[in-house]
Protein backbone atom coordinates (compact mmCIF):
# COMPACT_ATOMS: atom_id res chain seq x y z
CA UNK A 1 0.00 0.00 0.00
CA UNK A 2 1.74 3.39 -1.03
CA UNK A 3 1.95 6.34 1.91
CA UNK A 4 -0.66 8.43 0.15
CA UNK A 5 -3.35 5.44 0.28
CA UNK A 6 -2.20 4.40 3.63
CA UNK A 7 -3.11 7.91 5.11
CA UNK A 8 -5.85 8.30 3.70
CA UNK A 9 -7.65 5.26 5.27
CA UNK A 10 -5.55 6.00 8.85
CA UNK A 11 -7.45 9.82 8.53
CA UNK A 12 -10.60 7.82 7.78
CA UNK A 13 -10.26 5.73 10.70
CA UNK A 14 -9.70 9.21 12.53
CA UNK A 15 -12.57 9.98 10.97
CA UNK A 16 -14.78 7.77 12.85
CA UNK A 17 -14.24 8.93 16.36
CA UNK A 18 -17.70 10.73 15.77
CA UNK A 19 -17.52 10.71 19.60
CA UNK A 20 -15.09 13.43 19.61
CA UNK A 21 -18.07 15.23 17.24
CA UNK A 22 -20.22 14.71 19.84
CA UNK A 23 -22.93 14.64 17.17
CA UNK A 24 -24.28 12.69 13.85
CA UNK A 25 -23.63 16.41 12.14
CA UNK A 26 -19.79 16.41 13.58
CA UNK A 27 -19.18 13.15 12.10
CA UNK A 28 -20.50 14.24 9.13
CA UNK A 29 -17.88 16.91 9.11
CA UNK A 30 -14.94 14.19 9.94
CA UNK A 31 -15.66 11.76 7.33
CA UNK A 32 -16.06 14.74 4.73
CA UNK A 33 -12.52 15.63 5.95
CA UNK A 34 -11.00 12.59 5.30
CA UNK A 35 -12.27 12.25 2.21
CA UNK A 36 -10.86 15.80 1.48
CA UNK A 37 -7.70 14.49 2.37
CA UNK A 38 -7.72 11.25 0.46
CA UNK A 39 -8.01 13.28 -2.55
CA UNK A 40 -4.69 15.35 -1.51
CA UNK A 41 -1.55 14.54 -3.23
CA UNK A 42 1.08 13.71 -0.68
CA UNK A 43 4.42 13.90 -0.83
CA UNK A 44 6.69 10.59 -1.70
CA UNK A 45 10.40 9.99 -0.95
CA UNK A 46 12.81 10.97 -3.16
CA UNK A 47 14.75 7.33 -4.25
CA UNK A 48 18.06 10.44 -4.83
CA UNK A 49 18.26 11.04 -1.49
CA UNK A 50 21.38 9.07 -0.07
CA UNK A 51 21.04 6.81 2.93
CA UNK A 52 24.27 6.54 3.58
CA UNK A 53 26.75 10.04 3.71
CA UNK A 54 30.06 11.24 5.32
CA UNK A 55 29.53 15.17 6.64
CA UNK A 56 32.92 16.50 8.44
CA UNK A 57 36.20 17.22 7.89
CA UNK A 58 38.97 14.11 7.31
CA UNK A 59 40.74 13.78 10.82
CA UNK A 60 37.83 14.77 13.02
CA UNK A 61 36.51 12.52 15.75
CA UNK A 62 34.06 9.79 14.09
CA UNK A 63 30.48 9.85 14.98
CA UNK A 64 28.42 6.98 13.24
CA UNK A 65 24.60 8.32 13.80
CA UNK A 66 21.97 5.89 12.35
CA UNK A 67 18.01 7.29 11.76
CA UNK A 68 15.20 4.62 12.30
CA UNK A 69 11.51 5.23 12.17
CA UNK A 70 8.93 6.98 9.58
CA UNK A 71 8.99 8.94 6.26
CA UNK A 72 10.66 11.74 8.75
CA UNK A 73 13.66 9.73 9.43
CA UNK A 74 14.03 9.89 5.14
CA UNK A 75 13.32 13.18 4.84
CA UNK A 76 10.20 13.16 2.51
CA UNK A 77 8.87 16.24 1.92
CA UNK A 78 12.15 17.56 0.39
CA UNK A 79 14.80 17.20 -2.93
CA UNK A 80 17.95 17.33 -1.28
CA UNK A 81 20.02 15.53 1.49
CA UNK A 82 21.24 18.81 2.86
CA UNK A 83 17.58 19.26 3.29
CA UNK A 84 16.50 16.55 5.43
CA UNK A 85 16.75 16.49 9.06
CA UNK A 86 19.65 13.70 8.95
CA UNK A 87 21.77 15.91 6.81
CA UNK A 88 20.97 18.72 9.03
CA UNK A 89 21.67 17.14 12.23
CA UNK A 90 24.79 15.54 10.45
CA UNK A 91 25.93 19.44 9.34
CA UNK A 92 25.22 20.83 12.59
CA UNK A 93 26.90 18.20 14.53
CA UNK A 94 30.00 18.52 11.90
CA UNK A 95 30.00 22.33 12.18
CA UNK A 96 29.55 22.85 16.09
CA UNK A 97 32.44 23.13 18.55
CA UNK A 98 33.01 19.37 18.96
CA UNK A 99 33.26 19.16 15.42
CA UNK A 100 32.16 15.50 14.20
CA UNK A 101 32.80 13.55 10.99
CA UNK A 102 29.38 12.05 11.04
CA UNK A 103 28.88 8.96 9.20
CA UNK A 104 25.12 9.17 9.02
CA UNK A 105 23.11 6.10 7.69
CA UNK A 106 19.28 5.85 7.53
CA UNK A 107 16.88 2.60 7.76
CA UNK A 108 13.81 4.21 8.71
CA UNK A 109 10.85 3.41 5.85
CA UNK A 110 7.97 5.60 4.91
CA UNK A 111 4.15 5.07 6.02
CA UNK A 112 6.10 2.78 9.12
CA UNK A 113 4.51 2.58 12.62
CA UNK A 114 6.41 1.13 16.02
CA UNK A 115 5.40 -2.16 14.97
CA UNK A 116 8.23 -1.55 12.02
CA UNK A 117 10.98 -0.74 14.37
CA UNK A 118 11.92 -3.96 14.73
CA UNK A 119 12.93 -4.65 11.31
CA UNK A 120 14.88 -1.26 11.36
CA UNK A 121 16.82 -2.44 14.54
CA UNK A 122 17.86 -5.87 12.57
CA UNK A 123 19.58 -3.52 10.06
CA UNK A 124 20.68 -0.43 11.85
CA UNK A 125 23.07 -3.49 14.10
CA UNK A 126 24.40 -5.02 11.03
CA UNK A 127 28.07 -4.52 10.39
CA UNK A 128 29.81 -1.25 12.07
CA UNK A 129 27.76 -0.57 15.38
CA UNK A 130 26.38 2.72 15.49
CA UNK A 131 27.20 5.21 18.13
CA UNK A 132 24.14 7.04 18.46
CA UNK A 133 20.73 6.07 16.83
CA UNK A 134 17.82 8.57 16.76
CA UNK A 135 14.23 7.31 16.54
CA UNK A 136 11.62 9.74 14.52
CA UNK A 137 8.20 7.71 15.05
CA UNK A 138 4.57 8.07 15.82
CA UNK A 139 3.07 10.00 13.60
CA UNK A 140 1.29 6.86 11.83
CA UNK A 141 0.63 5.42 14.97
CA UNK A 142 -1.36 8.68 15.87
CA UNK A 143 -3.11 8.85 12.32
CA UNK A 144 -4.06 5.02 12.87
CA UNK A 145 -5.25 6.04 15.94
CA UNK A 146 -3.28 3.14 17.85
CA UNK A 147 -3.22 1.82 21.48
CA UNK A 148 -0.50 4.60 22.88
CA UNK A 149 0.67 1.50 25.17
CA UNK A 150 1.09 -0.87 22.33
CA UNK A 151 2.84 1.74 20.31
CA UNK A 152 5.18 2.56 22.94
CA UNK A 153 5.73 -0.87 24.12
CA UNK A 154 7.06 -1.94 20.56
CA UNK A 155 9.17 1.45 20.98
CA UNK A 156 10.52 0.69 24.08
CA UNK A 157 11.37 -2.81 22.79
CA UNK A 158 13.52 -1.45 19.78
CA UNK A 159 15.25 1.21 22.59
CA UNK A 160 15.91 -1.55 24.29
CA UNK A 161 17.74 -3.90 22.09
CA UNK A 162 19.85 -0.61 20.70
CA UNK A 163 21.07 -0.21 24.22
CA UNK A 164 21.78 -3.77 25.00
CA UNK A 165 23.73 -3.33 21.69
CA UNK A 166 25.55 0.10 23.62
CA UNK A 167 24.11 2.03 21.20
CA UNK A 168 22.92 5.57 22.42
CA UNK A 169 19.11 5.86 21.58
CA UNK A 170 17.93 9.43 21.36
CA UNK A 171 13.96 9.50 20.73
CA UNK A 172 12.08 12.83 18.63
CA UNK A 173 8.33 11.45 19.59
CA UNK A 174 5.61 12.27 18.17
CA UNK A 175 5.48 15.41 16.66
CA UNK A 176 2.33 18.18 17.13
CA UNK A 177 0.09 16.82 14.02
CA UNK A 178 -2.57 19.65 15.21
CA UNK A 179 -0.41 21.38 13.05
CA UNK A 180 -1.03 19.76 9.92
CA UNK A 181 -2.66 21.87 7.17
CA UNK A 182 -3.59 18.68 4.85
CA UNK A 183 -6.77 18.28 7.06
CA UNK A 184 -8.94 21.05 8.75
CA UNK A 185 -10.75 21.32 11.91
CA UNK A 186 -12.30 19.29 13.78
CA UNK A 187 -10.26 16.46 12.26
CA UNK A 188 -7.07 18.08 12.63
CA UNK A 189 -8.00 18.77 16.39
CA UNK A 190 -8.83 14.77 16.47
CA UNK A 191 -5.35 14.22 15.12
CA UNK A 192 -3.71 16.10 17.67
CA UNK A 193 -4.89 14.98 20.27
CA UNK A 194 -4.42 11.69 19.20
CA UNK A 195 -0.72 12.68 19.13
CA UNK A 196 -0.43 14.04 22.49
CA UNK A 197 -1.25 10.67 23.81
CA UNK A 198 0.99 8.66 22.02
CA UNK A 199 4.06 11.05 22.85
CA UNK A 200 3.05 10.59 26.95
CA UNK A 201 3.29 6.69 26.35
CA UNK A 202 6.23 7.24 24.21
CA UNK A 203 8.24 9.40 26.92
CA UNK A 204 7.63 6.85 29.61
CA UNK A 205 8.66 3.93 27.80
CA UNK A 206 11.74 5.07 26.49
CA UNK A 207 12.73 5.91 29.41
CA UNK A 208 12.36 3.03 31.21
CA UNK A 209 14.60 1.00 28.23
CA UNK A 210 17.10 4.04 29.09
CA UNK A 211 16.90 6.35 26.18
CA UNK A 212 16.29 9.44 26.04
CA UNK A 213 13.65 11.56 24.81
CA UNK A 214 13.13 15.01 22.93
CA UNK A 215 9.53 16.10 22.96
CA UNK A 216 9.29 17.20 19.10
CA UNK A 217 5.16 18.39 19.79
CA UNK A 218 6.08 20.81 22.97
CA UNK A 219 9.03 22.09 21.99
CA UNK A 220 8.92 22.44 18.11
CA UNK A 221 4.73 22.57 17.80
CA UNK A 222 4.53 26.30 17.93
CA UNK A 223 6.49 26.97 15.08
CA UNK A 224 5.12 24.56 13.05
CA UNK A 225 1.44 26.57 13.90
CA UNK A 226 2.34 29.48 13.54
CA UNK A 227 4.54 28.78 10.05
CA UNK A 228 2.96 27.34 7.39
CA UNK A 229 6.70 27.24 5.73
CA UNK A 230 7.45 24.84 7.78
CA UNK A 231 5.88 22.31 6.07
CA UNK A 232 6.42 21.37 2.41
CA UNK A 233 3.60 21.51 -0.06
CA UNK A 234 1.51 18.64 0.57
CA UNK A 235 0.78 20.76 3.91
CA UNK A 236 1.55 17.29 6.27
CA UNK A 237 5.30 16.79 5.51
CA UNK A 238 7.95 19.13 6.66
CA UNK A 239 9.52 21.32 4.66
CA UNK A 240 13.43 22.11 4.71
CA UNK A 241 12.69 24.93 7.32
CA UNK A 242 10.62 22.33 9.43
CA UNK A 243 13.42 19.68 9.19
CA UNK A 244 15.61 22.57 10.52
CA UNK A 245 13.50 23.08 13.56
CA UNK A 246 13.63 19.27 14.30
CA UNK A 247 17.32 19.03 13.87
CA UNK A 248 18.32 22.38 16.11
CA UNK A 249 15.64 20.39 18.80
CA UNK A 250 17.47 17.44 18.55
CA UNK A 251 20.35 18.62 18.37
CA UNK A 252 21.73 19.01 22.04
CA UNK A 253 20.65 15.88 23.91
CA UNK A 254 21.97 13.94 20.16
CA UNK A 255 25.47 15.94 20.82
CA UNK A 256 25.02 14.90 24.42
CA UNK A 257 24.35 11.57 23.37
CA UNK A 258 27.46 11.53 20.67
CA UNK A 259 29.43 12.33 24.19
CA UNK A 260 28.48 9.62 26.11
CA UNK A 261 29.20 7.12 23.38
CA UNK A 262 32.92 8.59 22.49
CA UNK A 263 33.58 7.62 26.15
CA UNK A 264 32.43 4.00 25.65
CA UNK A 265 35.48 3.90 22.67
């Protein structure tokens, strides 16, 4: 099933939390909006975009950083690999005053949910061990509507067997998606909320499998509303500028992270 068809029936399944309505008129209104966003033409990723790059100068301390989780941890939404919040983060961490020479890889797969993650461990542990592995999931989860305690129980899982692995596990959970401009209110309110609760279950269980844990909706959500730039132009992916927030939110606790494992050499 591609992304575009996959979202569409998660927003219909949104859809049908008429309870949210409160009324046979508000589901009405839901179920027109997901049909309004079925018909939407979503952004796909961009087979160019290299999984595998080297950012940094030759002689600088190594930093292998590995991306697992959704279309986010590809970067769909944009052309380039400077663009995406990997070659951001990679860029930043390369350019900042513990200057890295990131080898950054990526296994994460579009349209994937926590029940993907561990597929994406398998192959982030074969060959070279990373040192630091950031998670970007949830979104799908949220759209799907999920169990937050089954989502975050399959999450925890995957944090878990990175660490066992001593692999530093830095988590972005689920981002504000009542900031989403492909669907309109009340949905997008449904979607949101939806969100918050699967970031709470996230938080907790990653930090029980000892990762740690950057709260993408709270502390990058307020851009994203007030910006519409910040998301690329299928109004649900983000743009360049919104992989930019992501990355400078990241950014610390992954540096801290990047710290920790350089230690562990």
């Amino acid at each position: 099933m591609t992304e575009r068809s996959d979202l569409a029936v998660r927003l219909g399944r949104a859809a049908a939390l008429s309870l949210v309505a409160g009324t046979v008129g508000g589901a009405a209104v839901l179920a027109g909006q997901a049909i309004a966003a079925r018909s939407r033409r979503y952004a796909q990723p961009e087979l160019s975009l290299a999984l595998r790059a080297t950012v940094g100068r030759a002689g600088a301390p190594p930093l292998r950083l590995v991306l697992l989780g959704d279309s986010s941890a590809l970067g769909v939404g944009v052309e380039r690999f400077e663009e995406t919040v990997g070659g951001q983060l990679a860029h930043l961490l390369a350019e900042g005053p513990t200057g890295r020479r990131v080898h950054l890889s990526s296994v994460g797969v579009s349209g994937s949910r926590s029940t993907d993650l561990a597929t994406q461990v398998a192959r982030a542990l074969l060959g070279e061990r990373p040192d630091v592995a950031v998670i970007l999931i949830g979104s799908n989860d949220a759209t799907a509507l999920a169990r937050p305690t089954d989502a975050a129980a399959y999450l925890g899982s995957a944090v878990r067997r990175l660490r066992q692995a001593h692999v530093e596990v830095v988590v972005g959970t689920c981002p504000d998606l009542g900031a989403v401009r492909a669907v309109a209110a009340p949905l997008r309110q449904v979607l949101g909320w939806s969100g918050r609760r699967i970031a709470r279950a996230q938080t907790a269980a990653v930090l029980d499998a000892g990762g740690t844990v950057v709260d993408l909706g709270t502390e990058t959500g307020p851009v994203f509303r007030a910006d519409a730039g910040t998301l690329c132009h299928d109004g649900y992916h983000p743009s360049a500028d919104g992989y930019r927030v992501w990355a400078h939110a990241l950014l610390p606790v992954v540096q801290a992270a990047a710290t920790v494992a350089s230690r562990h050499h």
